[in-house]
Protein backbone atom coordinates (compact mmCIF):
# COMPACT_ATOMS: atom_id res chain seq x y z
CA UNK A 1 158.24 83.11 75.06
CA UNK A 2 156.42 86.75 75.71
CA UNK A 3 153.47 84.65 77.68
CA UNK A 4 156.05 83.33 79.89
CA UNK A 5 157.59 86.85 80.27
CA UNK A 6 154.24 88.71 80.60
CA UNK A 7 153.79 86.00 83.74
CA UNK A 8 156.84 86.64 84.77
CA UNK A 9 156.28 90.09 84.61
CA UNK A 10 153.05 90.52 86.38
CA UNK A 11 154.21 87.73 89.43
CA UNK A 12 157.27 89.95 90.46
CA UNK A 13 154.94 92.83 90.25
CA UNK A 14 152.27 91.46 92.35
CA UNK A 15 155.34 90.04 95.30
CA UNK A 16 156.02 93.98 94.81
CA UNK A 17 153.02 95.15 96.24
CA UNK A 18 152.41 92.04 98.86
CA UNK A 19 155.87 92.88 100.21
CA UNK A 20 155.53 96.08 100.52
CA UNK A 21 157.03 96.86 104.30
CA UNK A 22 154.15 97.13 106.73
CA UNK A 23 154.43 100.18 109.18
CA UNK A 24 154.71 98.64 112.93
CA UNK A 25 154.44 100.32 116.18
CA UNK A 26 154.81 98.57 119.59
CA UNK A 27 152.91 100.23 122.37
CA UNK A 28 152.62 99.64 126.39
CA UNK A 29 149.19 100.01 127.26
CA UNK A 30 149.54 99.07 130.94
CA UNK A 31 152.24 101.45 131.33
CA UNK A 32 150.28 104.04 129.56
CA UNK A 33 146.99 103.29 131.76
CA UNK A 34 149.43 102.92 134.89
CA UNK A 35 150.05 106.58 134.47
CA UNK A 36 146.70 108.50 133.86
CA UNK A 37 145.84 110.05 137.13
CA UNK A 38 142.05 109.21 136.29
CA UNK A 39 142.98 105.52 136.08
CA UNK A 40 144.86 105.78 139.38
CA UNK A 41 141.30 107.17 140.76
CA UNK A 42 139.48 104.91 139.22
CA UNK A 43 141.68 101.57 140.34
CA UNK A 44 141.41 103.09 144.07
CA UNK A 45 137.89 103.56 144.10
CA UNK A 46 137.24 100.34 142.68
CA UNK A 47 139.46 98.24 145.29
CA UNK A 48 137.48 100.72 147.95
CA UNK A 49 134.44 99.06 146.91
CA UNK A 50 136.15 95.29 146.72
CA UNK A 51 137.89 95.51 149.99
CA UNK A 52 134.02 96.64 151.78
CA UNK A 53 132.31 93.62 149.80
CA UNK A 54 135.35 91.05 151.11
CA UNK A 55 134.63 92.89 154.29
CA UNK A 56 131.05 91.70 154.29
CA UNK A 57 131.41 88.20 152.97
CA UNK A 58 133.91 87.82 155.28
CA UNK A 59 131.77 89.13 158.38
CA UNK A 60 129.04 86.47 156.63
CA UNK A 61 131.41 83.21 156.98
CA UNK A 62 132.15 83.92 160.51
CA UNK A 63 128.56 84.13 161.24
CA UNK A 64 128.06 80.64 159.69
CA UNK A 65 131.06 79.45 161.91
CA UNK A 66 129.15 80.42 164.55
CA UNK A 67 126.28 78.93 163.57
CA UNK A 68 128.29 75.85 163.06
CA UNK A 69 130.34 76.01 166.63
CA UNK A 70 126.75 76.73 168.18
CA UNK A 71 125.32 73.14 166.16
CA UNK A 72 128.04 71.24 167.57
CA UNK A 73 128.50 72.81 171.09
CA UNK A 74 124.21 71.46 171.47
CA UNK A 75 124.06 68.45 168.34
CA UNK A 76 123.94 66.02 171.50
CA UNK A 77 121.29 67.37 173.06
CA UNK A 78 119.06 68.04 169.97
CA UNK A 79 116.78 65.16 168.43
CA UNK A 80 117.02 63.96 165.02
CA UNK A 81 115.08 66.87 163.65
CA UNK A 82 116.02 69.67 165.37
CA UNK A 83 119.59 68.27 164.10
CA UNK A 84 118.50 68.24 160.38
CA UNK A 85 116.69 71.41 160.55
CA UNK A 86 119.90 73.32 162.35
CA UNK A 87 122.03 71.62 159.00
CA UNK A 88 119.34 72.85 156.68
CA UNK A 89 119.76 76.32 158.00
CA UNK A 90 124.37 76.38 158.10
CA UNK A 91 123.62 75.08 154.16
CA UNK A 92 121.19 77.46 153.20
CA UNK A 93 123.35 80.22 154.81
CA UNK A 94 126.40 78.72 153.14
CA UNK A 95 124.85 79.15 149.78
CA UNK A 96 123.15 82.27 150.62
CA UNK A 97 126.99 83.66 151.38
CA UNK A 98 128.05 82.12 147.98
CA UNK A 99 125.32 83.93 146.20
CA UNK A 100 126.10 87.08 147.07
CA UNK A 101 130.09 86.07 146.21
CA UNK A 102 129.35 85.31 142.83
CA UNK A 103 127.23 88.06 142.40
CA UNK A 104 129.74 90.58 143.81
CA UNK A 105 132.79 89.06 142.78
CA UNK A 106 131.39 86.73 139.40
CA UNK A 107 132.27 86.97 135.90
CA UNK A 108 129.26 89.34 135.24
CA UNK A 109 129.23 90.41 138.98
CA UNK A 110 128.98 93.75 140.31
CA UNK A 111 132.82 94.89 140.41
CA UNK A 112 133.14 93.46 137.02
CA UNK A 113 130.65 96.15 136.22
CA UNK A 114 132.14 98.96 138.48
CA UNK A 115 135.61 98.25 136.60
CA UNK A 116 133.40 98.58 133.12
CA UNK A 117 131.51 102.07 134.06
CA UNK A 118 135.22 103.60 135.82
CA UNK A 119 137.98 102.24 133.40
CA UNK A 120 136.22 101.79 130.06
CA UNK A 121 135.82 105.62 129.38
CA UNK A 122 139.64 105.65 130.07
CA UNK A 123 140.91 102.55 128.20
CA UNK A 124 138.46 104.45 125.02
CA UNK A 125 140.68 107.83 125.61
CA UNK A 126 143.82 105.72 125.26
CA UNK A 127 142.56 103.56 122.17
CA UNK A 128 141.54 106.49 120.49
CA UNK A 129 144.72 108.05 121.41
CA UNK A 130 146.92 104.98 119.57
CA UNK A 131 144.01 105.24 116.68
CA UNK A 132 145.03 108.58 116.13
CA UNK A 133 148.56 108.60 116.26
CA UNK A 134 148.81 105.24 113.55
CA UNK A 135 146.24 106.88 111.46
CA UNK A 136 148.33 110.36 111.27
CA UNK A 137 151.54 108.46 111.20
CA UNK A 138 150.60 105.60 108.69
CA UNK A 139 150.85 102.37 110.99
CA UNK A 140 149.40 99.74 109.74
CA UNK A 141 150.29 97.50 112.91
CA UNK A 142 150.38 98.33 116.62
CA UNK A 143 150.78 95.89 118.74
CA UNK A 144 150.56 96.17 122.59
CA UNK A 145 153.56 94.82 124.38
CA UNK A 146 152.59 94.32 127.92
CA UNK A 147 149.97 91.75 127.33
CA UNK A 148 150.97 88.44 126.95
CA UNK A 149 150.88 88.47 122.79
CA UNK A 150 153.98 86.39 121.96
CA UNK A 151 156.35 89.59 121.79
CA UNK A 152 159.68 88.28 122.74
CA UNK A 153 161.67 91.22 121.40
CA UNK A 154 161.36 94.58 119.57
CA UNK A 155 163.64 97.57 118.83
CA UNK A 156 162.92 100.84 120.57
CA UNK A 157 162.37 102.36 117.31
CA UNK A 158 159.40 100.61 117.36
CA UNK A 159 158.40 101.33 120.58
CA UNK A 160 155.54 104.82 120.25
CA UNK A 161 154.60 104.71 124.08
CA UNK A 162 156.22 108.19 124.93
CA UNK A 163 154.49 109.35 121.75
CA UNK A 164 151.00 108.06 123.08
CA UNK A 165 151.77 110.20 126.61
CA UNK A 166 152.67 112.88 125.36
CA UNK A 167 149.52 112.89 123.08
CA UNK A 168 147.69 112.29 126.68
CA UNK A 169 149.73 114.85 128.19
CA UNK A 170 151.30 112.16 130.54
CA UNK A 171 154.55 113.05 132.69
C-alpha cells in the first residue's frame, strides 16, 4: 500500500512540474520591421536596384524581338543555313537573357544577396530586441504572428509588439 502511494506521490509531482504554465508572448515582426526607418531605406534601395535590373532584362527581350521580327521580315530570302544560323543566334540570346534573370533575380541571385547584406543587420537588431525582452521578462515562448504559423487567435495580453518598439524606440 505505501509503494502504491510513494508512486502516486511522485506521478502527481512530476505532472506538477510538466504543467507548469509556460510564459507566451505573441509578437508582429512585419509590423515591427514595417516601422524601422532603416528598413524603410533599405526596402527602397533594394526595389531601386530590382526595378534597374527588370529595366535591363526588359530592354534585352525587346532586342530579341527584334531580332526575331528582323528573321521573319528576310526567312524567305535566306537559304537553309543562313536560316539555322539566324535561329542559333535568337536561342543563344534567349538563354543568354535567361542567364542573367536567374542570376539577378534566382534563388541565390544577386537581389537575394542585396536583401541579405541591407535587411539582415536589421532583422538581427529586432531578434535581439525580442531575445532580450523574453529573457528579462521570463518568456519561454514567442511566437511571431504575422507569418503564416497556424495562429488563428490570441489575447492582446499576449501580444508584446508595442513593448518590442518601444525597446527600438519606434513611434
Amino acid at each position: 500500500m505505501t509503494k502504491k502511494t510513494l508512486l502516486f506521490a511522485a506521478l502527481f509531482l512530476m505532472m506538477g512540474f510538466a504543467m507548469q504554465a509556460q510564459r507566451i508572448a505573441i509578437v508582429d515582426v512585419n509590423d515591427i520591421l514595417t516601422n524601422l526607418p532603416e528598413y524603410a531605406k533599405a526596402q527602397d534601395e533594394i526595389d531601386v536596384v530590382a526595378k534597374a535590373w527588370q529595366q535591363e532584362i526588359a530592354q534585352e527581350y525587346d532586342k530579341i524581338k527584334s531580332m526575331y521580327n528582323e528573321y521573319q521580315a528576310e526567312q524567305v530570302l535566306m537559304s537553309n543555313d543562313m536560316k539555322t544560323q539566324k535561329e542559333d543566334e535568337i536561342m543563344n540570346k534567349e538563354k543568354e537573357v535567361r542567364e542573367i534573370q536567374k542570376r539577378k533575380f534566382g534563388p541565390e541571385g544577386e537581389l537575394f544577396q542585396k536583401r541579405q547584406e541591407l535587411v539582415q543587420p536589421i532583422q538581427d537588431k529586432v531578434f535581439d530586441a525580442i531575445k532580450q525582452y523574453s529573457d528579462e521578462r521570463g518568456f519561454d515562448i514567442v511566437l511571431d504572428k504575422s507569418s503564416n504559423t497556424g495562429i488563428l487567435f490570441t489575447s492582446d495580453k499576449f501580444d508584446k509588439t508595442n513593448d518590442i518598439k518601444k525597446r527600438l524606440e519606434i513611434k
